[in-house]
PDB file of N, CA and C in Angstrom:
ATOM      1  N   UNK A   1     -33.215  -8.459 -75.106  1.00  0.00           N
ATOM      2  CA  UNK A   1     -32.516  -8.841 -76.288  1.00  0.00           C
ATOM      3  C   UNK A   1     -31.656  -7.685 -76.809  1.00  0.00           C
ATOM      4  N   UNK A   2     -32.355  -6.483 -77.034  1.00  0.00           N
ATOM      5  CA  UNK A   2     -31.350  -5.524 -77.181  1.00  0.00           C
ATOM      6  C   UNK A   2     -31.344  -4.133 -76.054  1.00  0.00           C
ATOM      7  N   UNK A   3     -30.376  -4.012 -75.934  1.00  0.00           N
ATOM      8  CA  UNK A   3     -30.391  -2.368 -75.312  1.00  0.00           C
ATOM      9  C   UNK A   3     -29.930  -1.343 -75.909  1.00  0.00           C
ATOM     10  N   UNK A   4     -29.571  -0.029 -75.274  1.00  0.00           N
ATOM     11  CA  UNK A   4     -29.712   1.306 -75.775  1.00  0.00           C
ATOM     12  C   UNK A   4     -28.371   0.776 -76.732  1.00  0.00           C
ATOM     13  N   UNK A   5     -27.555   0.186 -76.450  1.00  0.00           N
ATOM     14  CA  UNK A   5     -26.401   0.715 -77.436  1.00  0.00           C
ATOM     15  C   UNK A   5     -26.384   0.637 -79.055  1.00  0.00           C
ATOM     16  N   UNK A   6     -27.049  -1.086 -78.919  1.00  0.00           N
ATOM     17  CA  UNK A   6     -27.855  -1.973 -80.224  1.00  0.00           C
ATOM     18  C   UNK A   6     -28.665  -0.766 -81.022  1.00  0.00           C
ATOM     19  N   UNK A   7     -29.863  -0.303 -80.189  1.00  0.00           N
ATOM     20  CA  UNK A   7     -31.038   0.472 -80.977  1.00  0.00           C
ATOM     21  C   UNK A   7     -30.087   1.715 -81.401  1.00  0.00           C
ATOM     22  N   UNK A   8     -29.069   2.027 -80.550  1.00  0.00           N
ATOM     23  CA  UNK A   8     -28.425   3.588 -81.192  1.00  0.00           C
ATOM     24  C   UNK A   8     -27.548   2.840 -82.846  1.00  0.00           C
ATOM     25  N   UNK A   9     -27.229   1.927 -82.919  1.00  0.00           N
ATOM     26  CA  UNK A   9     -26.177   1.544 -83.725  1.00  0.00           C
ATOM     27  C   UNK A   9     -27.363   1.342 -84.814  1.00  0.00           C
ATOM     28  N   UNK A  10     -28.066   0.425 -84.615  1.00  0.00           N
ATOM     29  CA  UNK A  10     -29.570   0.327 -85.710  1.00  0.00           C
ATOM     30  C   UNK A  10     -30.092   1.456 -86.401  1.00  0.00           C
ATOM     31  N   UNK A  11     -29.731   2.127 -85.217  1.00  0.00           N
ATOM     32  CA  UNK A  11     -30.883   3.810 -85.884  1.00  0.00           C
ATOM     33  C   UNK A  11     -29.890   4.182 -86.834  1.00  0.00           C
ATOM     34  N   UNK A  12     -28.617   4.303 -86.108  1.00  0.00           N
ATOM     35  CA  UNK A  12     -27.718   5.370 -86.834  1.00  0.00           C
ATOM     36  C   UNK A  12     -27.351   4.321 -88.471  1.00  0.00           C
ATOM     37  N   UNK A  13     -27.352   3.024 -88.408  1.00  0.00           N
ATOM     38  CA  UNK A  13     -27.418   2.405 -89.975  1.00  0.00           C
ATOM     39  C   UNK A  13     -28.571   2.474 -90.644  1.00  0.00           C
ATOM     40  N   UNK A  14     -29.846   2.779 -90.095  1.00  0.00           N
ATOM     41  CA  UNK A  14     -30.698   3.114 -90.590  1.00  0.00           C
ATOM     42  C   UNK A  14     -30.607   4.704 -90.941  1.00  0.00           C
ATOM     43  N   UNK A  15     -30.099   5.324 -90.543  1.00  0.00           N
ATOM     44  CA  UNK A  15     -30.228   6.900 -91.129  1.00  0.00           C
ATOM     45  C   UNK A  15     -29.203   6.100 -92.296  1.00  0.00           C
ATOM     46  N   UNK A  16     -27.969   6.036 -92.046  1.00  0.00           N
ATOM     47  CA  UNK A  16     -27.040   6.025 -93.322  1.00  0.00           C
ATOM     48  C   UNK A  16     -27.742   5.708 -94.513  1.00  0.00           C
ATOM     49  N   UNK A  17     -28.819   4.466 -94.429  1.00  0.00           N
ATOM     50  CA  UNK A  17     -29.001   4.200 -95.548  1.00  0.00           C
ATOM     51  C   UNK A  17     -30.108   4.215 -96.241  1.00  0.00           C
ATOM     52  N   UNK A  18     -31.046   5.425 -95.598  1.00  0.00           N
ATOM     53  CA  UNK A  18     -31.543   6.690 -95.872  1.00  0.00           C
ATOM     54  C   UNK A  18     -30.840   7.806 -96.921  1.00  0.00           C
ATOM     55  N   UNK A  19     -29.816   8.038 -95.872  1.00  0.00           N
ATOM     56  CA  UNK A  19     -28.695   9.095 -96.772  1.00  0.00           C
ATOM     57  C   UNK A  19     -28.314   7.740 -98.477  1.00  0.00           C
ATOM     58  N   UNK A  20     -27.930   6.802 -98.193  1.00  0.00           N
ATOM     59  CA  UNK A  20     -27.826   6.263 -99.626  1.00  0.00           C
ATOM     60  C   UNK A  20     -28.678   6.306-100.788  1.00  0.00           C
ATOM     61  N   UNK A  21     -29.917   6.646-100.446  1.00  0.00           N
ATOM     62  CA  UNK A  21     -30.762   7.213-101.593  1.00  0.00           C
ATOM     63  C   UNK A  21     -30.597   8.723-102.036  1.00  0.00           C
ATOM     64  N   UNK A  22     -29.623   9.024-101.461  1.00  0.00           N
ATOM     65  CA  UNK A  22     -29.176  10.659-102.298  1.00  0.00           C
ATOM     66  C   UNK A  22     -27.821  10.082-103.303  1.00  0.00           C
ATOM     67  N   UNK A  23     -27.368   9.085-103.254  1.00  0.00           N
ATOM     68  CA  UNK A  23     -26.109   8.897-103.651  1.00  0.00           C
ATOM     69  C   UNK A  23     -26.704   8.833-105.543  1.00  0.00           C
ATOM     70  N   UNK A  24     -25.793   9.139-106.447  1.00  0.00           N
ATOM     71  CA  UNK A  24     -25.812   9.722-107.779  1.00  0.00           C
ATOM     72  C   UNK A  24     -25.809   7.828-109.007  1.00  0.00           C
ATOM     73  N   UNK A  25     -26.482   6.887-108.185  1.00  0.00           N
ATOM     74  CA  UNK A  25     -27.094   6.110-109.090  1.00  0.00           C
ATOM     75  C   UNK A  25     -28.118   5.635-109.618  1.00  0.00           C
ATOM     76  N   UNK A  26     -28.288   4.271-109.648  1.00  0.00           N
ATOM     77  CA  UNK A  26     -29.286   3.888-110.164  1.00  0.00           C
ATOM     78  C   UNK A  26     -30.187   3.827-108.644  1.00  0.00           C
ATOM     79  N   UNK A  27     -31.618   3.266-108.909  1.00  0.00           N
ATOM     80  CA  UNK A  27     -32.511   2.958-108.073  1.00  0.00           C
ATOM     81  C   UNK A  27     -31.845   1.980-107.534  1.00  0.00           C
ATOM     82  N   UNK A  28     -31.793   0.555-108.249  1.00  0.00           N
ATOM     83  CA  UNK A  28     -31.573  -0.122-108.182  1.00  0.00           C
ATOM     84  C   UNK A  28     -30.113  -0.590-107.116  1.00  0.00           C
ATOM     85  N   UNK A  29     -28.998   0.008-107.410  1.00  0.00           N
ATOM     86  CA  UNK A  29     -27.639   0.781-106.655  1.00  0.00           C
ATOM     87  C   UNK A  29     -27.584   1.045-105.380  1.00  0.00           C
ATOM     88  N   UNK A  30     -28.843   2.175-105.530  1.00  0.00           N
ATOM     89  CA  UNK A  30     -29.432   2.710-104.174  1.00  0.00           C
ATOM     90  C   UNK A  30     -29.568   2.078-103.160  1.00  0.00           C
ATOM     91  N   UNK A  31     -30.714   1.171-103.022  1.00  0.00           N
ATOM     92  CA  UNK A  31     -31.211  -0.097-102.522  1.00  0.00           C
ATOM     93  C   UNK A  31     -30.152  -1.194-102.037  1.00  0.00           C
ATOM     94  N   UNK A  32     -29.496  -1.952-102.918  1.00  0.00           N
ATOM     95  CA  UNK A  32     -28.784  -2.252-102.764  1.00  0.00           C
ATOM     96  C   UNK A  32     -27.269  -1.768-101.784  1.00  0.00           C
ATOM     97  N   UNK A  33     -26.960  -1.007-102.103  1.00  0.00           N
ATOM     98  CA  UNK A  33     -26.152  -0.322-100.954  1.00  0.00           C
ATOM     99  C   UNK A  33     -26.744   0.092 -99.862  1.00  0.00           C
ATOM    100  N   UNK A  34     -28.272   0.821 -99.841  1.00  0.00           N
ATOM    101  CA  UNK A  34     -28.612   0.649 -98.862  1.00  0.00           C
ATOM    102  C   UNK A  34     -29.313  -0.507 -97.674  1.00  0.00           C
ATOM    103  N   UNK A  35     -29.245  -1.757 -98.463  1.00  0.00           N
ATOM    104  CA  UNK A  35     -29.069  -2.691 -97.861  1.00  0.00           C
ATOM    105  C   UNK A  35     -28.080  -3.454 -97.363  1.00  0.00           C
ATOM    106  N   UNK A  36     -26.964  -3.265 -98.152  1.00  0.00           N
ATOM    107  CA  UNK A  36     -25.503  -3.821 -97.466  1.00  0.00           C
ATOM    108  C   UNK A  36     -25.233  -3.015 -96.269  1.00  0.00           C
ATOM    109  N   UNK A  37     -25.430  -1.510 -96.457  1.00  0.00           N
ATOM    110  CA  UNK A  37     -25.066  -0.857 -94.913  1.00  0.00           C
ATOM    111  C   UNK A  37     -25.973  -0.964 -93.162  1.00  0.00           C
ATOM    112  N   UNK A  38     -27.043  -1.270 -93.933  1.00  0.00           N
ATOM    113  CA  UNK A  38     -27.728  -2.104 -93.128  1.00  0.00           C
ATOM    114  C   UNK A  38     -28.098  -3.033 -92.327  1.00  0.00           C
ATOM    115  N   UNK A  39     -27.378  -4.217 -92.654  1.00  0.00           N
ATOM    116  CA  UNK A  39     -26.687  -5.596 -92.935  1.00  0.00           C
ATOM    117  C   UNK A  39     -25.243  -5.282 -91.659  1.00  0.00           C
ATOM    118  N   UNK A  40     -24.679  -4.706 -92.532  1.00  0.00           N
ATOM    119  CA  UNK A  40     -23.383  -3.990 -91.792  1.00  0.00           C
ATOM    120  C   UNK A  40     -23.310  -3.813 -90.061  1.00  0.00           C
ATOM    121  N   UNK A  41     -24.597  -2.551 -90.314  1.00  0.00           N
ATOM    122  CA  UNK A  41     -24.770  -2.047 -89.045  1.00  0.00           C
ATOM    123  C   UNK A  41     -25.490  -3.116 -87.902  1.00  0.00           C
ATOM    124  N   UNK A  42     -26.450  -3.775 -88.409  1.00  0.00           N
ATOM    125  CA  UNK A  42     -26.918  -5.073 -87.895  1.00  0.00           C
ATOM    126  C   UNK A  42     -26.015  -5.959 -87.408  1.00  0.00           C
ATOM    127  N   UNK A  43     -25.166  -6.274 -88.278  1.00  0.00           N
ATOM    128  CA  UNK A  43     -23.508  -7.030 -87.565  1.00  0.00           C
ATOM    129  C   UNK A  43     -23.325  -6.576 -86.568  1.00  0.00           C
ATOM    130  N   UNK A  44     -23.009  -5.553 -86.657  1.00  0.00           N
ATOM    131  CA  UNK A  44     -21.717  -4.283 -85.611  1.00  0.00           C
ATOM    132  C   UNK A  44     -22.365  -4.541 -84.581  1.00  0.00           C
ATOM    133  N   UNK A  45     -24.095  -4.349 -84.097  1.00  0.00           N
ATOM    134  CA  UNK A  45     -24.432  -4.215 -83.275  1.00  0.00           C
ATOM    135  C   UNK A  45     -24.837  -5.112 -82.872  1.00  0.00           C
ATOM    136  N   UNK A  46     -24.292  -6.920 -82.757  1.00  0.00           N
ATOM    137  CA  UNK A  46     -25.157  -7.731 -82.422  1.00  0.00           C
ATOM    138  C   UNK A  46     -23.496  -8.975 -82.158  1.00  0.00           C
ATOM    139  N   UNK A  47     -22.627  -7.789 -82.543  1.00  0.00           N
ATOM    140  CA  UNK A  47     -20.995  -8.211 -82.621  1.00  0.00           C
ATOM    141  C   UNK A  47     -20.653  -8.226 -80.814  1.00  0.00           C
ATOM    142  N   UNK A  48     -20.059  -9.319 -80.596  1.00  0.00           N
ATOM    143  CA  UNK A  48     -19.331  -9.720 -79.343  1.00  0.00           C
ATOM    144  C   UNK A  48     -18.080 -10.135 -79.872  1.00  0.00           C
ATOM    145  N   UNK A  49     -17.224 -10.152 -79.050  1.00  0.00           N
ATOM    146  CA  UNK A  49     -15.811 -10.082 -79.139  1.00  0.00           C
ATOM    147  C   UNK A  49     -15.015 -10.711 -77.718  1.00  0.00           C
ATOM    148  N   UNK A  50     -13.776 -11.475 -77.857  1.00  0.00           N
ATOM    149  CA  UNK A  50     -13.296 -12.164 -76.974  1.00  0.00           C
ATOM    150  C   UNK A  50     -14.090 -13.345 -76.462  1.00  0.00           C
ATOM    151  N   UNK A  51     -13.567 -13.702 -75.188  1.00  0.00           N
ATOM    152  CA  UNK A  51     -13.969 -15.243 -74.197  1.00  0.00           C
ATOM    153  C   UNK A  51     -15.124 -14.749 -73.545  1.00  0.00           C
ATOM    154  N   UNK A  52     -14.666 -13.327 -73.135  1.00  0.00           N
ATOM    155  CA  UNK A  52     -16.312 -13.017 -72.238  1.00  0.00           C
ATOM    156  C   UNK A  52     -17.428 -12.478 -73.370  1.00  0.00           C
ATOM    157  N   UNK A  53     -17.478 -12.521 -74.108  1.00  0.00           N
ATOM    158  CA  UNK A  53     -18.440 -11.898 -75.467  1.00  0.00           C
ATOM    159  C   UNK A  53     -18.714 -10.532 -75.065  1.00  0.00           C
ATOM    160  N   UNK A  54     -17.725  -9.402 -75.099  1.00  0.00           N
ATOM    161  CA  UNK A  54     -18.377  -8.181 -74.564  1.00  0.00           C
ATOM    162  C   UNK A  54     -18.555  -7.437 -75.912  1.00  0.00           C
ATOM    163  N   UNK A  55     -18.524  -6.230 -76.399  1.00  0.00           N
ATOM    164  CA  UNK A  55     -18.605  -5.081 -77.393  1.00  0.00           C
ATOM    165  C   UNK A  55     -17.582  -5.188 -78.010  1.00  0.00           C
ATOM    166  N   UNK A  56     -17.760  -4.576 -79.206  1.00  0.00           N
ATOM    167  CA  UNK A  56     -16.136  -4.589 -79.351  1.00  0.00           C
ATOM    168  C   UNK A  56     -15.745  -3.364 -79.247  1.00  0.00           C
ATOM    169  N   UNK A  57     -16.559  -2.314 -78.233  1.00  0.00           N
ATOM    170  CA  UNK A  57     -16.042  -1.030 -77.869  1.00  0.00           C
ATOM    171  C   UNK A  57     -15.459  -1.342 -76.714  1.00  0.00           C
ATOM    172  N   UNK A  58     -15.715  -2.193 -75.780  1.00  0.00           N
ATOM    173  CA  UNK A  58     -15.626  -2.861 -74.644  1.00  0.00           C
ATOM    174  C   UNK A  58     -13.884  -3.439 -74.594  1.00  0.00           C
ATOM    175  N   UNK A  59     -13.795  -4.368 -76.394  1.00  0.00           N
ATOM    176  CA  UNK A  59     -13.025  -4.814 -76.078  1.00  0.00           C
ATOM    177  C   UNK A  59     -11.697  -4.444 -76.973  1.00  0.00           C
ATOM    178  N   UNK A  60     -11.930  -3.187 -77.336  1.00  0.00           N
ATOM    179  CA  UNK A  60     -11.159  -2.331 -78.106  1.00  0.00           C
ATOM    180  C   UNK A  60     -10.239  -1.404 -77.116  1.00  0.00           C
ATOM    181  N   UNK A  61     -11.231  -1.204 -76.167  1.00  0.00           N
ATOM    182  CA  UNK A  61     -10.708  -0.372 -74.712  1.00  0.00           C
ATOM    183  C   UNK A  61      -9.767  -0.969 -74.035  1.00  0.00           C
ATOM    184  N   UNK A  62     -10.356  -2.386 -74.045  1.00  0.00           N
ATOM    185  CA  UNK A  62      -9.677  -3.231 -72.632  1.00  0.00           C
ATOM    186  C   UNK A  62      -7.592  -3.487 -73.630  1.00  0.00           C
ATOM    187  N   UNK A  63      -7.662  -3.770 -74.822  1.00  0.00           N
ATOM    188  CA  UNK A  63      -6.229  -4.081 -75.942  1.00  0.00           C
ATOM    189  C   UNK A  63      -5.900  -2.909 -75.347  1.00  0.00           C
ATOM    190  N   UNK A  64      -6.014  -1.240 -75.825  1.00  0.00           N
ATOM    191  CA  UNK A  64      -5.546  -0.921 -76.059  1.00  0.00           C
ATOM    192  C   UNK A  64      -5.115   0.191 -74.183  1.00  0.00           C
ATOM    193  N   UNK A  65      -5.819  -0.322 -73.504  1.00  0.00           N
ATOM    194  CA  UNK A  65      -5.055  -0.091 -72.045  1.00  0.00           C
ATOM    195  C   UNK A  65      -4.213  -0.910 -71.827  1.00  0.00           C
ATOM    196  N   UNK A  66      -4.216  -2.427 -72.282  1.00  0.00           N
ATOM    197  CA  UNK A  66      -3.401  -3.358 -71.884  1.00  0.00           C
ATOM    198  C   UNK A  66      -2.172  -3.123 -72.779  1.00  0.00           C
ATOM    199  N   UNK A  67      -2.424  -2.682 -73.917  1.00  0.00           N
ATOM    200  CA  UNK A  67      -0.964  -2.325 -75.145  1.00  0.00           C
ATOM    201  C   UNK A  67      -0.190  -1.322 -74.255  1.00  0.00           C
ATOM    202  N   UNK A  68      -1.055  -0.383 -73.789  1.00  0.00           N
ATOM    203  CA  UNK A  68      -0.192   0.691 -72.870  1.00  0.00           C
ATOM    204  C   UNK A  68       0.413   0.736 -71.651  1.00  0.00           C
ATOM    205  N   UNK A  69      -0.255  -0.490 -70.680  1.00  0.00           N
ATOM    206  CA  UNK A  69       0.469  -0.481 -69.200  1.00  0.00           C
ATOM    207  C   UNK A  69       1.376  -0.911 -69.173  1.00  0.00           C
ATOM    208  N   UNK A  70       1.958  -0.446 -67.915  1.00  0.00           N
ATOM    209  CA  UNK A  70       3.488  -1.031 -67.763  1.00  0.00           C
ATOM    210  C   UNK A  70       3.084  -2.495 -67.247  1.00  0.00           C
ATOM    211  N   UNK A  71       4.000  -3.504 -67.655  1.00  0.00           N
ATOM    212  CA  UNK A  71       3.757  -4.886 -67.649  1.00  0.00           C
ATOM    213  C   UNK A  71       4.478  -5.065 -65.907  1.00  0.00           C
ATOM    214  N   UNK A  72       4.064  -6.156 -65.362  1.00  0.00           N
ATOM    215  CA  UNK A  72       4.000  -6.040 -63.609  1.00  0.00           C
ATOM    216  C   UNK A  72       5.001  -7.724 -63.585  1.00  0.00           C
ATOM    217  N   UNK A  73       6.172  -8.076 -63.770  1.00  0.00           N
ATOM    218  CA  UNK A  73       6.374  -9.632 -63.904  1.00  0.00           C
ATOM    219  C   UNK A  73       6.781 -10.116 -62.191  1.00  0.00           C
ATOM    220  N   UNK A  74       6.083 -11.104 -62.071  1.00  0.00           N
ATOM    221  CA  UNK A  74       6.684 -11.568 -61.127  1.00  0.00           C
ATOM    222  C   UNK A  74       7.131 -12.796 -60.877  1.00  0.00           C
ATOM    223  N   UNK A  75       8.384 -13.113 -60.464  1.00  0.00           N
ATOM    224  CA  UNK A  75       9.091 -14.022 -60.215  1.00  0.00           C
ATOM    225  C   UNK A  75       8.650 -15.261 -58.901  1.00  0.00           C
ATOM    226  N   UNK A  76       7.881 -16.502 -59.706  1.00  0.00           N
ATOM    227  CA  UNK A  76       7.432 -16.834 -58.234  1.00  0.00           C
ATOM    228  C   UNK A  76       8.008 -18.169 -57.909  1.00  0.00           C
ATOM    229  N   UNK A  77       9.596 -18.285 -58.645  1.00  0.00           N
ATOM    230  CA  UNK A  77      10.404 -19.657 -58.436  1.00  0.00           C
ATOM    231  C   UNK A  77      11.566 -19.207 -57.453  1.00  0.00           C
ATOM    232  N   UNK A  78      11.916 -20.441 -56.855  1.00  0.00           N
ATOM    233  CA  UNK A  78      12.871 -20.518 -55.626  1.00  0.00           C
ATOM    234  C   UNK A  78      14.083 -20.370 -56.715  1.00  0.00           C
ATOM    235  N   UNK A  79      15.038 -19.953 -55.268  1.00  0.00           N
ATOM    236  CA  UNK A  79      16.501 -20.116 -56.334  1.00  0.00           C
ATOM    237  C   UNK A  79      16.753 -21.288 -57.126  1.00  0.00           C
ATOM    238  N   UNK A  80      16.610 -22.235 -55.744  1.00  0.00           N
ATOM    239  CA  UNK A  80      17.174 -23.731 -56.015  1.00  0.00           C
ATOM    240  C   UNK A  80      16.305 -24.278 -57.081  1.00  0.00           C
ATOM    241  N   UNK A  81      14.638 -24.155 -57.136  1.00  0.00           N
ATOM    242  CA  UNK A  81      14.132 -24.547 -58.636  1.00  0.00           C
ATOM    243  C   UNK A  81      15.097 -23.923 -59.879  1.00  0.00           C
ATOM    244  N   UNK A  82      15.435 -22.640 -59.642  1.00  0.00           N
ATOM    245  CA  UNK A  82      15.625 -21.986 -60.399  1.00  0.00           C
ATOM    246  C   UNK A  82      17.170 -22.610 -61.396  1.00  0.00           C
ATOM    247  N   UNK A  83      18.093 -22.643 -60.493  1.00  0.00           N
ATOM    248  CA  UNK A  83      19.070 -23.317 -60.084  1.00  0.00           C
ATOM    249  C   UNK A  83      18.571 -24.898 -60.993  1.00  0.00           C
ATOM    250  N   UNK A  84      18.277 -25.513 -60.895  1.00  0.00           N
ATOM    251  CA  UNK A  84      17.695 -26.848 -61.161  1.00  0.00           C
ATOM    252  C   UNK A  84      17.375 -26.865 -62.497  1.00  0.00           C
ATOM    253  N   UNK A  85      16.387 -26.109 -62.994  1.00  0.00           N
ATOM    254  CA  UNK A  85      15.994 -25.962 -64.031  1.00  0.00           C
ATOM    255  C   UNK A  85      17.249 -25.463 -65.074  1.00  0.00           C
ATOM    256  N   UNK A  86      17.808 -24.377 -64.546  1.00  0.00           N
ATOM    257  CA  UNK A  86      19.274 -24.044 -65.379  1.00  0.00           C
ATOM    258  C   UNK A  86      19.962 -25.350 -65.899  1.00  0.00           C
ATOM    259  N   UNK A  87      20.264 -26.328 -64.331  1.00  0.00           N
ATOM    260  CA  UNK A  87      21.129 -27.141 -65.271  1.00  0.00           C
ATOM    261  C   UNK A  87      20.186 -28.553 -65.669  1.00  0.00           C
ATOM    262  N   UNK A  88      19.222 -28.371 -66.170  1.00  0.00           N
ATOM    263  CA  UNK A  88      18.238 -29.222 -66.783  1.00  0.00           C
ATOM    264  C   UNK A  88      19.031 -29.172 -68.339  1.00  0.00           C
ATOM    265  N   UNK A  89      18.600 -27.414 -68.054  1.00  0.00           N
ATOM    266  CA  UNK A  89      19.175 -27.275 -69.616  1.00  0.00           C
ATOM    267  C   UNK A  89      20.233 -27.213 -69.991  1.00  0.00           C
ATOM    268  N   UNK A  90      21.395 -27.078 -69.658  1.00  0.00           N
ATOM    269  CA  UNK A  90      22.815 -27.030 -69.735  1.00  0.00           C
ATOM    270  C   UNK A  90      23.186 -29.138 -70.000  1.00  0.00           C
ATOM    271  N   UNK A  91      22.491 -30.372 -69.047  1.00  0.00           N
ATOM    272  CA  UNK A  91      22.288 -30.983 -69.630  1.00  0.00           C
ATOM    273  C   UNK A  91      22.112 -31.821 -70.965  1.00  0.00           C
ATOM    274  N   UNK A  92      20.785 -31.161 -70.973  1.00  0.00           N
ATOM    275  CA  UNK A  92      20.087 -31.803 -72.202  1.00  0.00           C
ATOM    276  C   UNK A  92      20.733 -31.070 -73.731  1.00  0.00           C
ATOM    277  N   UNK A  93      21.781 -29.564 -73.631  1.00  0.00           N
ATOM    278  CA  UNK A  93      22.294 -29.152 -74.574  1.00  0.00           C
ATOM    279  C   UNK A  93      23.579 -30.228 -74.698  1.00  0.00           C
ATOM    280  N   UNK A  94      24.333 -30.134 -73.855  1.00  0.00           N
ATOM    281  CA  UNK A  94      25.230 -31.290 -73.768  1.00  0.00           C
ATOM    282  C   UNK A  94      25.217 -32.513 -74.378  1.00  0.00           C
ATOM    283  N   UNK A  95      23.853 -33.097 -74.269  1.00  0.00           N
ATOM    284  CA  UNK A  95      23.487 -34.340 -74.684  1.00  0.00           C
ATOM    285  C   UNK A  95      23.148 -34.417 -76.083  1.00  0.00           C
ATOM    286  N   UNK A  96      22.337 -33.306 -76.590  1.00  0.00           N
ATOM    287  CA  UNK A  96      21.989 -33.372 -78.063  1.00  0.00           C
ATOM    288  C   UNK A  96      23.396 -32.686 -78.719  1.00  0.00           C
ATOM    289  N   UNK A  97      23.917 -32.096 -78.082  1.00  0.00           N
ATOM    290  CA  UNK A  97      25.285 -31.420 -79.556  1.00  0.00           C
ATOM    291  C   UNK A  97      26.171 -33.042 -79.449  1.00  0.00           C
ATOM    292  N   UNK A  98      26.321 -33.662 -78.237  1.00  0.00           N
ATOM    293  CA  UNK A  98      26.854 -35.634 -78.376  1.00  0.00           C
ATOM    294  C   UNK A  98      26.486 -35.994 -79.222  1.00  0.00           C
ATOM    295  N   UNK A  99      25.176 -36.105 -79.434  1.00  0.00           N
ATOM    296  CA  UNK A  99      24.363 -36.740 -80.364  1.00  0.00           C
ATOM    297  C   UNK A  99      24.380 -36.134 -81.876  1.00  0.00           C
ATOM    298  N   UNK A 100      24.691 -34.855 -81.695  1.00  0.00           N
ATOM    299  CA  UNK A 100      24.828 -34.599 -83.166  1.00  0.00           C
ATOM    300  C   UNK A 100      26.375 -34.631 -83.804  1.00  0.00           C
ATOM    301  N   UNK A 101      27.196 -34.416 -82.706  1.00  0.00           N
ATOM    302  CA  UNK A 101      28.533 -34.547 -83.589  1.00  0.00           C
ATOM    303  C   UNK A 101      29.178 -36.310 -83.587  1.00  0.00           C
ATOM    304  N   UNK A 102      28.585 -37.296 -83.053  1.00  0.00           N
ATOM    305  CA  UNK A 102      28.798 -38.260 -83.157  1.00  0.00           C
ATOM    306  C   UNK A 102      27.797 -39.760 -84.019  1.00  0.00           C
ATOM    307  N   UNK A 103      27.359 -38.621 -84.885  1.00  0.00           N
ATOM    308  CA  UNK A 103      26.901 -39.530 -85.724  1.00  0.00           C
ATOM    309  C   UNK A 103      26.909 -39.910 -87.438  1.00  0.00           C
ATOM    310  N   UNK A 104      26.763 -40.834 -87.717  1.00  0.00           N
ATOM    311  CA  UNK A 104      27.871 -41.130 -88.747  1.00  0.00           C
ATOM    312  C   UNK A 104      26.953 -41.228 -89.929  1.00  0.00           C
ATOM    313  N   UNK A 105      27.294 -40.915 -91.201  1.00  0.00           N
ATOM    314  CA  UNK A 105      26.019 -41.076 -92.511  1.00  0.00           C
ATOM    315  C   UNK A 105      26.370 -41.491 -93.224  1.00  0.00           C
TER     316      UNK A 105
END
């Protein structure tokens, strides 16, 4: 259910909110904040991210290699599709500016 990464993220929100009982309020304050960070850290570490549900250290890595590589495009249409498809659209522009300058209100 959990592994090392979970129990390191647990521990380390559990120290924090340890350290929140030094903070300069009430008891009451205390507690309370040190239960929201708690809460917090419990999220973080139980947090999946994307289609494959990985980390979101996992998937913080994977954005920001992909923000940086050079993008690879490849072209995998024939001329003549290519060709074809052009005047699909050259067409159908033809046909709707007909349609728009010949109609009457």
């Amino acid at each position: 259910m959990f592994n090392n990464r979970d129990l390191g993220i647990l521990g380390g929100g559990a120290m924090l909110a340890v350290l929140c009982l030094f903070l300069p309020l009430s008891f009451v304050g205390k507690v309370v904040i040190g239960f929201l960070v708690l809460v917090a850290f419990m999220a973080l570490a139980l947090l999946r991210l994307g289609p494959d549900r990985v980390p979101p250290e996992v998937w913080l890595k994977r954005r920001f290699r992909y923000a940086w590589q050079t993008r690879q495009y490849v072209n995998q249409q024939t001329r003549r599709a290519d060709r074809r498809k052009r005047m699909r659209l050259i067409k159908s522009r033809s046909r709707r500016s007909r349609r728009l300058t010949h109609r009457s209100f």
